[in-house]
C-alpha atoms as a PDB file:
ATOM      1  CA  UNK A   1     -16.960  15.176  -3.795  1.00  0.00           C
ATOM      2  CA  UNK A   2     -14.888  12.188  -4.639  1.00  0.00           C
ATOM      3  CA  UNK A   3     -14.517   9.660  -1.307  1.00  0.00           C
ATOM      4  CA  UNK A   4     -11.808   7.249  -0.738  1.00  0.00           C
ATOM      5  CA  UNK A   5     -13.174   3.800   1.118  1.00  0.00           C
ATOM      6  CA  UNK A   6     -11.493   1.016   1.965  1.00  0.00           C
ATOM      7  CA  UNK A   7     -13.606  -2.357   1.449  1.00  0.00           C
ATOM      8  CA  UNK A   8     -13.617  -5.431   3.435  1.00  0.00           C
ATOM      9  CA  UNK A   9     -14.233  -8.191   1.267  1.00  0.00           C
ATOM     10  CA  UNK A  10     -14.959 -11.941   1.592  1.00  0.00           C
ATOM     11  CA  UNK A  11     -13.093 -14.042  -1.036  1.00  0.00           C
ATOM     12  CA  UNK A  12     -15.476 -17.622  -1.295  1.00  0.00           C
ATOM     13  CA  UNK A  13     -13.864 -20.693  -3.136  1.00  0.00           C
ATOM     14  CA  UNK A  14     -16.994 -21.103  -4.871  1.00  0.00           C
ATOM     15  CA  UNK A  15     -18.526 -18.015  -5.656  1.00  0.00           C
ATOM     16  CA  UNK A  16     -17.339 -14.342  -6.584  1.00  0.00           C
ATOM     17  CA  UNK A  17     -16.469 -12.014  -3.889  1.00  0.00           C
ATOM     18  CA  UNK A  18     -18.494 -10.093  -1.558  1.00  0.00           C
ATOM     19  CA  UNK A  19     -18.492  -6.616   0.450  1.00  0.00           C
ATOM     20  CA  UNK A  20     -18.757  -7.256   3.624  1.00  0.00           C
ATOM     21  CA  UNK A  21     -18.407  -3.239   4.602  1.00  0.00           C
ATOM     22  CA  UNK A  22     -17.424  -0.348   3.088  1.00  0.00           C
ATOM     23  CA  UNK A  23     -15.209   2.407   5.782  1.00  0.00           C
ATOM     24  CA  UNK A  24     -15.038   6.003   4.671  1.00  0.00           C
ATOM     25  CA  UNK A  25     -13.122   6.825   8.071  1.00  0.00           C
ATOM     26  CA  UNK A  26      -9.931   9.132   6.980  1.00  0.00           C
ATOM     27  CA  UNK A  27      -7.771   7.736  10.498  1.00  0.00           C
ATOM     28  CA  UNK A  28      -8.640   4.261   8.956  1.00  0.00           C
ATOM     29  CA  UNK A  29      -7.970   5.075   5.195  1.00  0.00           C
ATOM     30  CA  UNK A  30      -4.373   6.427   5.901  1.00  0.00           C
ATOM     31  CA  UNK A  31      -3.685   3.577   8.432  1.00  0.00           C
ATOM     32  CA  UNK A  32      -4.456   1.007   5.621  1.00  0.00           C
ATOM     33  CA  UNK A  33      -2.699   2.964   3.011  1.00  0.00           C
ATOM     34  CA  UNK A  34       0.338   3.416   4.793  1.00  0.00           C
ATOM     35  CA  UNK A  35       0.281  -0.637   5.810  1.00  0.00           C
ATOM     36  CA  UNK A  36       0.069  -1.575   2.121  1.00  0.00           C
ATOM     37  CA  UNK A  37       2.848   0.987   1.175  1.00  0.00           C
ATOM     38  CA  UNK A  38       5.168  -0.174   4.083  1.00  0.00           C
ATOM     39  CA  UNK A  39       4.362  -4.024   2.994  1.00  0.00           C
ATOM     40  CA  UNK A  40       4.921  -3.144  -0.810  1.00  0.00           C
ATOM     41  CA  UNK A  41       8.221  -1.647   0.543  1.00  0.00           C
ATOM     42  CA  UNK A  42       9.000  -4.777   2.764  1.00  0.00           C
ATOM     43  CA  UNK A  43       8.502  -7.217   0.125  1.00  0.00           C
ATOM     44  CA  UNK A  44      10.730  -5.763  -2.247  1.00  0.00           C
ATOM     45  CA  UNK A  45      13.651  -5.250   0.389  1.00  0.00           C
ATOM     46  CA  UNK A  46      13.054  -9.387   0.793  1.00  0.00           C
ATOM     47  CA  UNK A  47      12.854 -10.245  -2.961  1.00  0.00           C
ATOM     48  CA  UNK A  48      15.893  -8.163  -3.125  1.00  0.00           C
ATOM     49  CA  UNK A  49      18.037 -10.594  -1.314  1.00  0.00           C
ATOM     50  CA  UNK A  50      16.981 -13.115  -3.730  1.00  0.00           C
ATOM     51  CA  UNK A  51      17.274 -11.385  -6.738  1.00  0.00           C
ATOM     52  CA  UNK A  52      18.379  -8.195  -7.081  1.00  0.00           C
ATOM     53  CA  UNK A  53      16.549  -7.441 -10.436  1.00  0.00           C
ATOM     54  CA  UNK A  54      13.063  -8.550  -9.627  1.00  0.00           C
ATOM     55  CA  UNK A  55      13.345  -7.004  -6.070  1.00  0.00           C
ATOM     56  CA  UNK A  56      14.298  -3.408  -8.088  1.00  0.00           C
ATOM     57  CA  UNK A  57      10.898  -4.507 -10.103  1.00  0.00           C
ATOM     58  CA  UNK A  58       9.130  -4.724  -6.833  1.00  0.00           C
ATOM     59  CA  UNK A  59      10.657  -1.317  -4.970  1.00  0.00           C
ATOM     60  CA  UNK A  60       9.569   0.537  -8.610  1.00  0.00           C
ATOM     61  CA  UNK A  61       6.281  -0.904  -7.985  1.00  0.00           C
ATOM     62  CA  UNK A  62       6.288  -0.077  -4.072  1.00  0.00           C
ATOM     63  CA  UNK A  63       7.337   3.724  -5.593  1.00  0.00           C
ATOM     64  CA  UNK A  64       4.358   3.816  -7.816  1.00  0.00           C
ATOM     65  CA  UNK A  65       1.918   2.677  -5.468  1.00  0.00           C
ATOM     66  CA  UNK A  66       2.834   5.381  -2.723  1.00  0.00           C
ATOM     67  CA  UNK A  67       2.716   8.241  -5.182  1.00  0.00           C
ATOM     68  CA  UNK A  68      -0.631   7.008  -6.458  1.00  0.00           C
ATOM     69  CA  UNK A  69      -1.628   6.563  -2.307  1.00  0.00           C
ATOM     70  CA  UNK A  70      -0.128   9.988  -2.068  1.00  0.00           C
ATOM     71  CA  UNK A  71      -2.556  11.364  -4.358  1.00  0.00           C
ATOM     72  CA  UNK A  72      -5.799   9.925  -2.817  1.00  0.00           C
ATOM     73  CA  UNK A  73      -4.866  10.536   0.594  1.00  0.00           C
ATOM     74  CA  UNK A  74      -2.799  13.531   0.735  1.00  0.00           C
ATOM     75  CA  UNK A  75      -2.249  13.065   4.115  1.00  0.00           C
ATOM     76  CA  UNK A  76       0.600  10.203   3.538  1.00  0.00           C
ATOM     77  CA  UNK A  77       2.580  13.541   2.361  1.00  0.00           C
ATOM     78  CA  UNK A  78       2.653  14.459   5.695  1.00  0.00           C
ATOM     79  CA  UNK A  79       3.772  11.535   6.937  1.00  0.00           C
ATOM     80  CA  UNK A  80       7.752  12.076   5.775  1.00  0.00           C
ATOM     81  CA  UNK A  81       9.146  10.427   9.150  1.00  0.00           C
ATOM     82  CA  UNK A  82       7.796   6.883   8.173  1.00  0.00           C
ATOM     83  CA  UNK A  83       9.132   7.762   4.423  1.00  0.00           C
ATOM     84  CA  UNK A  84      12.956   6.746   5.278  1.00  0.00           C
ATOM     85  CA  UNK A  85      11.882   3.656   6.762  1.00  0.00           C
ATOM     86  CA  UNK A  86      10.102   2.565   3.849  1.00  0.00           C
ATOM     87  CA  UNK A  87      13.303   3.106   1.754  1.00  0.00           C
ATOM     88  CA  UNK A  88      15.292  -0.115  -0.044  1.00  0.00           C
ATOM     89  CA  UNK A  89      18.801  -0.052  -0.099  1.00  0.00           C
ATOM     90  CA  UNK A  90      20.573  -1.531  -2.203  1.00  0.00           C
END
């Protein structure tokens, strides 16, 4: 069965990275997907304000990465109250 993980990973200056751990908890899967959709949602609301056409770049690219989140943890689905918050208006 296919597993989603999220990695912790130490960047070096002088070296490649490294995996520092590997979680396969589901409560800490959906809590970082949801962060990284909500931040991909909050930087394109602030490049917005500074241009208008690369902030629409960056909410298209905040859309894609949900549904693809969406997809590997179907649980996001469920999570419809947080959706509106995540919207941009324009």
């Amino acid at each position: 069965m296919n597993q989603v993980n999220v990695l912790l990973v130490y960047n070096s200056d002088i070296g490649r990275p490294l995996t520092a751990a590997s979680v396969t908890d589901p409560d800490i899967v959906l809590s970082v997907a949801t962060r990284a959709i909500g931040r991909a949602y909050a930087e394109a609301r602030a490049v917005l304000e500074l241009d208008p056409f690369v902030g629409r770049v960056k909410r298209d690219e905040a859309e894609r990465l949900h549904k693809v989140l969406v997809m590997l943890v179907p649980e996001l689905e469920n999570l419809k109250e947080l959706e509106t918050s995540w919207e941009l208006k324009e």
